[in-house]
Protein backbone atom coordinates (compact mmCIF):
# COMPACT_ATOMS: atom_id res chain seq x y z
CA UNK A 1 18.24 -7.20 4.54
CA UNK A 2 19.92 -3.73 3.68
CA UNK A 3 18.31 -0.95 5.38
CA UNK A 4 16.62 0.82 2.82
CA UNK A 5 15.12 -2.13 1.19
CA UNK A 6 14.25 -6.06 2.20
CA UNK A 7 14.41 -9.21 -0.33
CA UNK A 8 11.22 -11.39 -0.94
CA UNK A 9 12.31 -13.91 1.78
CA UNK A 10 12.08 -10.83 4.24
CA UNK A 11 8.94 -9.86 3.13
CA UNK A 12 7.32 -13.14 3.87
CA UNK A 13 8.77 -13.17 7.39
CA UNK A 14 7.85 -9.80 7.87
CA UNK A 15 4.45 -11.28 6.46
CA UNK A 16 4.36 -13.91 8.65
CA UNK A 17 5.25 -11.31 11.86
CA UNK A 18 2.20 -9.00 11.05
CA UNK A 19 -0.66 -12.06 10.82
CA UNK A 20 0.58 -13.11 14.08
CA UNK A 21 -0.01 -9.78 15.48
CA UNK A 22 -3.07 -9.19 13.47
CA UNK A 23 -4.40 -12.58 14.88
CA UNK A 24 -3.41 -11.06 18.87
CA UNK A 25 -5.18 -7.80 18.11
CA UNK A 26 -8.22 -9.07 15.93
CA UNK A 27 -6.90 -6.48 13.37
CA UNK A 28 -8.13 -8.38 10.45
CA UNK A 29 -5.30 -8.61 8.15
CA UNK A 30 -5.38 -12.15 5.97
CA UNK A 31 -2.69 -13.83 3.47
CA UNK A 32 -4.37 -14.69 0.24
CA UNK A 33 -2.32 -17.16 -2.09
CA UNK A 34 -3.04 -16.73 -5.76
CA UNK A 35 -4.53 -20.08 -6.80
CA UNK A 36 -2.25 -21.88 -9.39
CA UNK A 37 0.05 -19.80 -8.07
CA UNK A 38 3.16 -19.65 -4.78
CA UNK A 39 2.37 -16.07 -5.15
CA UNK A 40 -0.12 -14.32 -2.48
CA UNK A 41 -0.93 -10.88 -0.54
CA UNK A 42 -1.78 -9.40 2.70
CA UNK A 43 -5.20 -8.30 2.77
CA UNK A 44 -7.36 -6.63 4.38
CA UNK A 45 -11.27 -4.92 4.37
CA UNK A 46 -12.52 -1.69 6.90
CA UNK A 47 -15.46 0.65 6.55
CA UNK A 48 -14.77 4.22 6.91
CA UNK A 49 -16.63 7.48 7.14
CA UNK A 50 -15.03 10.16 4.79
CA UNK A 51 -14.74 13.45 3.39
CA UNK A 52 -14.76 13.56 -0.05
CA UNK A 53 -14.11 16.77 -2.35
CA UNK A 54 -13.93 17.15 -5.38
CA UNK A 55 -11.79 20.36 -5.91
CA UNK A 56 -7.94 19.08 -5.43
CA UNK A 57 -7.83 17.79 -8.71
CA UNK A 58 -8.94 20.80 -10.12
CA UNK A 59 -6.53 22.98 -8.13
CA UNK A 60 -3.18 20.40 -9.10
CA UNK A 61 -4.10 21.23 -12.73
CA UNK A 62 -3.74 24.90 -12.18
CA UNK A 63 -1.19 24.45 -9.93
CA UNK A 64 1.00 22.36 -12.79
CA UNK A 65 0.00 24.80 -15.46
CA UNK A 66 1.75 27.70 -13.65
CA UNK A 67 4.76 25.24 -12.92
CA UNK A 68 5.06 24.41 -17.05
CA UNK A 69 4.48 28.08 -18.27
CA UNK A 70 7.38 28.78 -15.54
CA UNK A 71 9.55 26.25 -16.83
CA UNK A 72 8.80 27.85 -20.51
CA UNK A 73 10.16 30.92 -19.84
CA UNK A 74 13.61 32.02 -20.23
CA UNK A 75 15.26 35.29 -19.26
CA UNK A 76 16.24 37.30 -22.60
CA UNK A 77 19.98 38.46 -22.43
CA UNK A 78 21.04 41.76 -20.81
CA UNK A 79 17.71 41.90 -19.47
CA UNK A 80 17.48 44.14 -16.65
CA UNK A 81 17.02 41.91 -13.30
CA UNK A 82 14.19 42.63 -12.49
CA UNK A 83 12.08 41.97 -15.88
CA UNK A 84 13.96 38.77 -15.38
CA UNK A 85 12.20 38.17 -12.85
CA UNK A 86 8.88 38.84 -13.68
CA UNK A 87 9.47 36.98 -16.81
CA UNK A 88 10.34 33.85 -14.95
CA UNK A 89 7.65 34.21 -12.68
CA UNK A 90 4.98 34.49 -15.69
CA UNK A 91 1.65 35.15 -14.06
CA UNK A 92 2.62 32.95 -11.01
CA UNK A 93 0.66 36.15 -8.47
CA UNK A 94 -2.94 35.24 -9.88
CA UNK A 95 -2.26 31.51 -8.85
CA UNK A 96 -1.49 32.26 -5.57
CA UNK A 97 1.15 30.52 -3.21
CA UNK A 98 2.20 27.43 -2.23
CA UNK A 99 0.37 29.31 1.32
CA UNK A 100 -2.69 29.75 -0.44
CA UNK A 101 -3.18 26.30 -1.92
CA UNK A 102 -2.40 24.75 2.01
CA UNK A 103 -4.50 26.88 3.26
CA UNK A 104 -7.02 26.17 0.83
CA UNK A 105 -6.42 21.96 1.30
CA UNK A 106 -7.54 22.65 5.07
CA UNK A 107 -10.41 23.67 5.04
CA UNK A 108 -12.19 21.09 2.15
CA UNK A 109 -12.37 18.53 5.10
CA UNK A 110 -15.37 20.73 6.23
CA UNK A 111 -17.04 21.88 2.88
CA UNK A 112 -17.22 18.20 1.45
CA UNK A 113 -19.65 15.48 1.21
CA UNK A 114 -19.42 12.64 4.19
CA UNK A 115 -19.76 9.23 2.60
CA UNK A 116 -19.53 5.72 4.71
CA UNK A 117 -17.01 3.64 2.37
CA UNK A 118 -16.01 -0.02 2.29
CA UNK A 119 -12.57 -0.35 1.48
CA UNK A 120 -10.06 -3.29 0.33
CA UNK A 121 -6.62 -2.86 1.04
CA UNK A 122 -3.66 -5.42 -0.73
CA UNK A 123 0.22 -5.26 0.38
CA UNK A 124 2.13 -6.74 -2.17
CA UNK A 125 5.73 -7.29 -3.07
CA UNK A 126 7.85 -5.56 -6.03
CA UNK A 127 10.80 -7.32 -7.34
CA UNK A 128 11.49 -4.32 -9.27
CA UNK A 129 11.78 -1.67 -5.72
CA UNK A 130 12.56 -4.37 -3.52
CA UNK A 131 10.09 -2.86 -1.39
CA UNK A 132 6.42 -3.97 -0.18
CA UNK A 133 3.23 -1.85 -2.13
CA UNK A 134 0.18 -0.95 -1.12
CA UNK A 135 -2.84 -1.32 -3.23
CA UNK A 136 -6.22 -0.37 -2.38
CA UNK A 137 -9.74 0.58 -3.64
CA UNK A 138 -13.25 1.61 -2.23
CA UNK A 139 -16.74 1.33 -2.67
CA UNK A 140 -19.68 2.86 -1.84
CA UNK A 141 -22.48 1.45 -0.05
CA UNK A 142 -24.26 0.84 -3.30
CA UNK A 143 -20.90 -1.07 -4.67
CA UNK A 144 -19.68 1.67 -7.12
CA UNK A 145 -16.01 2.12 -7.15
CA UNK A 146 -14.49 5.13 -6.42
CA UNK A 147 -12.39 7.38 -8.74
CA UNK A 148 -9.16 8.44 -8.87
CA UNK A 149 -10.92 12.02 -8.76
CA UNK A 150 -12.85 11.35 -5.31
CA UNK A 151 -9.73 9.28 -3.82
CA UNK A 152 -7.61 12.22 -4.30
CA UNK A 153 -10.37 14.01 -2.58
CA UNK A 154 -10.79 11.24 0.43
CA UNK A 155 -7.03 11.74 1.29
CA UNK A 156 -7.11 13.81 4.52
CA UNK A 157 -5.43 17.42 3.86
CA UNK A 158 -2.71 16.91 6.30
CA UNK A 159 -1.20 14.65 3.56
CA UNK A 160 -2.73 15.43 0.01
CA UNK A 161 -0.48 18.69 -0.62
CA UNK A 162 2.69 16.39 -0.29
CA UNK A 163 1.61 13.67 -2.37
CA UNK A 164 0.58 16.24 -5.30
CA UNK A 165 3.53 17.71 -5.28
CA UNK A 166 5.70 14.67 -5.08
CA UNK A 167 7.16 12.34 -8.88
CA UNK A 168 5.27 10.36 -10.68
CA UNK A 169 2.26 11.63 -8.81
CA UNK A 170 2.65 9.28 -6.08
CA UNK A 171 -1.00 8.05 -6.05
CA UNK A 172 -2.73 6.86 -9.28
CA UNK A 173 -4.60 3.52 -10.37
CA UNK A 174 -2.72 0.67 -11.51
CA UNK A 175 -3.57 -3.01 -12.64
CA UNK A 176 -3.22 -5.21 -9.61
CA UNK A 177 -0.32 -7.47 -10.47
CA UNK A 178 -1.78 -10.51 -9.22
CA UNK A 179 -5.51 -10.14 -10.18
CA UNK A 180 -5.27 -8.15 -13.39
CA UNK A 181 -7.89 -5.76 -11.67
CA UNK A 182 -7.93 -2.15 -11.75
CA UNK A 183 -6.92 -0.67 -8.02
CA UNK A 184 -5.63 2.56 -6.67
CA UNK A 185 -1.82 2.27 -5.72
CA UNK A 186 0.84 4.19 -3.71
CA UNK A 187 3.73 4.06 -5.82
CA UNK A 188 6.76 2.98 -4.36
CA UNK A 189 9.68 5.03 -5.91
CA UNK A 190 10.04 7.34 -2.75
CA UNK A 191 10.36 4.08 -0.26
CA UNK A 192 13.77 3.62 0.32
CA UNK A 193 13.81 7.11 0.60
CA UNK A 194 11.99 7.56 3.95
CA UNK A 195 12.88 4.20 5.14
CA UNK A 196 16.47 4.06 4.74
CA UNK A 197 16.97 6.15 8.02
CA UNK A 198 14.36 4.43 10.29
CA UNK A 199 15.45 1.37 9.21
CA UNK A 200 18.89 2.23 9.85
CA UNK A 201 18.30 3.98 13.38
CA UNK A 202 16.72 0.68 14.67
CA UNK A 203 19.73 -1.74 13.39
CA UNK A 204 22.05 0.55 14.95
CA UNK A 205 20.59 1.27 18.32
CA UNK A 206 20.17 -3.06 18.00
CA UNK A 207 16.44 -2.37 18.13
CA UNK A 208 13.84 -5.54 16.91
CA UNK A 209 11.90 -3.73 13.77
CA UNK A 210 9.84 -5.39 11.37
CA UNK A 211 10.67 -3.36 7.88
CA UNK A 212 6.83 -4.13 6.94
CA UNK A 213 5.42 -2.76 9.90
CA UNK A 214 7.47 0.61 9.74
CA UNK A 215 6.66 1.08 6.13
CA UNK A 216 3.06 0.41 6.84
CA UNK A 217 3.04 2.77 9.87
CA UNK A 218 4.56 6.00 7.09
CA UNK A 219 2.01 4.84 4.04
CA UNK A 220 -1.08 3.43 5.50
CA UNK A 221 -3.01 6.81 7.25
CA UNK A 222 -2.23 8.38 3.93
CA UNK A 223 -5.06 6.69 2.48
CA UNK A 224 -6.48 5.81 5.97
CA UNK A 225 -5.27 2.66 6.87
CA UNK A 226 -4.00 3.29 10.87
CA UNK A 227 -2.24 0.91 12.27
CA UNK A 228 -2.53 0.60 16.22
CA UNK A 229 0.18 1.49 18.52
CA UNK A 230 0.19 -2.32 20.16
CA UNK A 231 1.80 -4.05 17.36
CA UNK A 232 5.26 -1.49 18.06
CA UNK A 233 4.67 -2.67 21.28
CA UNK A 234 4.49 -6.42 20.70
CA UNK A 235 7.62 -6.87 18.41
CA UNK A 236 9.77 -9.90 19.46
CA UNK A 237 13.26 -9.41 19.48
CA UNK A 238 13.99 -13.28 19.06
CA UNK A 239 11.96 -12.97 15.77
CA UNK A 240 13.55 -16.07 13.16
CA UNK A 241 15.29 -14.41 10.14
CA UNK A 242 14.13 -17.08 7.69
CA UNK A 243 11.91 -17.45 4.75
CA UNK A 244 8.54 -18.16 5.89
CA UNK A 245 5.39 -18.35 3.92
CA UNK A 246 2.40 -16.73 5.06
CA UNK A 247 -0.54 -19.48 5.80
């Protein structure tokens, strides 16, 4: 495995690694095989209580209409610096600062409406990033989905400025590759990012990691999946390094 990405035979030990933990912990995590299919996914199901506002949405599409009429303007030759300035700054002061949107993210957790939410959660594997992805969606009690709107608004402020500002949008919905079913996704492009240094750290302080489990532990409480501080402490350092399916 290179450290800033694993191979499908990893991810099936690394599979294999987490369900025995899961199974130690009563954590709930299942493998479910595609019928017809060799393919399958980790899975699991958790009710949470949540925040839910409906204004982030609203505020990234200000937000990226200031950033576009910014990128629109040019600075006119032998323009004296300072009109420059104000000329590349458009009417950036009326949308306030990257202070005043944080600012503003903290305090929807208290202004929002509390909703008890059943959630499904899918970790799949991507040939094309080499890495594992996280799929998700959520209900309400009544059993109607959620939408992209009201996830955005769900993710807990500490995290949602970051993910707006980050490519490609970083959270949207996809088609589930193995169901054909619509379901919220963390994209993976930033993965091998973020992991290529822990990854690396462990490997060369000869530390046991499981590359699932680390990646899980950086993307899961983004959308509220935690994962509990035992299964760091339970890794085996004799793990096997072979291709194992998930049962």
């Amino acid at each position: 495995m290179r450290s800033w990405a694993m191979d499908e035979q990893d991810f099936h030990r690394c599979c294999r690694l987490l369900l025995e933990q899961s199974k130690q912990l009563r954590d709930g995590w299942s493998w479910e095989a595609v019928q017809g299919s060799e393919e399958g996914y980790l899975r699991k199901t958790s009710l949470r209580s949540v925040v839910i506002d409906s204004r982030p949405m609203r505020k990234l599409d200000r937000r990226r209409s200031a950033l576009e009429r910014r990128a629109s303007c040019r600075p006119v030759p032998n323009q004296r610096a300072d009109d420059k300035e104000q000329l590349l700054l458009g009417d950036a002061p009326s949308m306030g600062s990257d202070t005043d949107d944080e600012d503003d993210l903290l305090c929807v957790a208290s202004e929002g409406s509390r909703q008890l939410l059943q959630y499904e959660y899918h970790i799949l594997y991507s040939c094309s990033y080499s890495t594992p992805v996280l799929y998700f969606r959520a209900f309400t009690q009544e059993g109607r989905s959620l939408s992209l709107e009201e996830v955005w608004g769900s993710v807990h402020p500490n995290f949602r400025l970051r993910l707006q500002q980050s490519p490609l949008h970083t959270l949207g919905l996809q088609e589930h590759p193995l169901l054909g079913q619509p379901f919220f996704m963390l994209h993976p492009c930033r993965t091998a990012e973020f992991m290529r240094p822990v990854v690396q750290a462990a490997l060369d302080q000869h530390r046991p990691v499981n590359y699932l489990l680390s990646w899980l532990s950086v993307v899961g409480p983004v959308v509220g999946l935690d994962v509990p501080l035992k299964y760091c402490t339970q890794l085996c350092p004799a793990a096997s390094t072979r291709s194992v399916q998930p049962d």
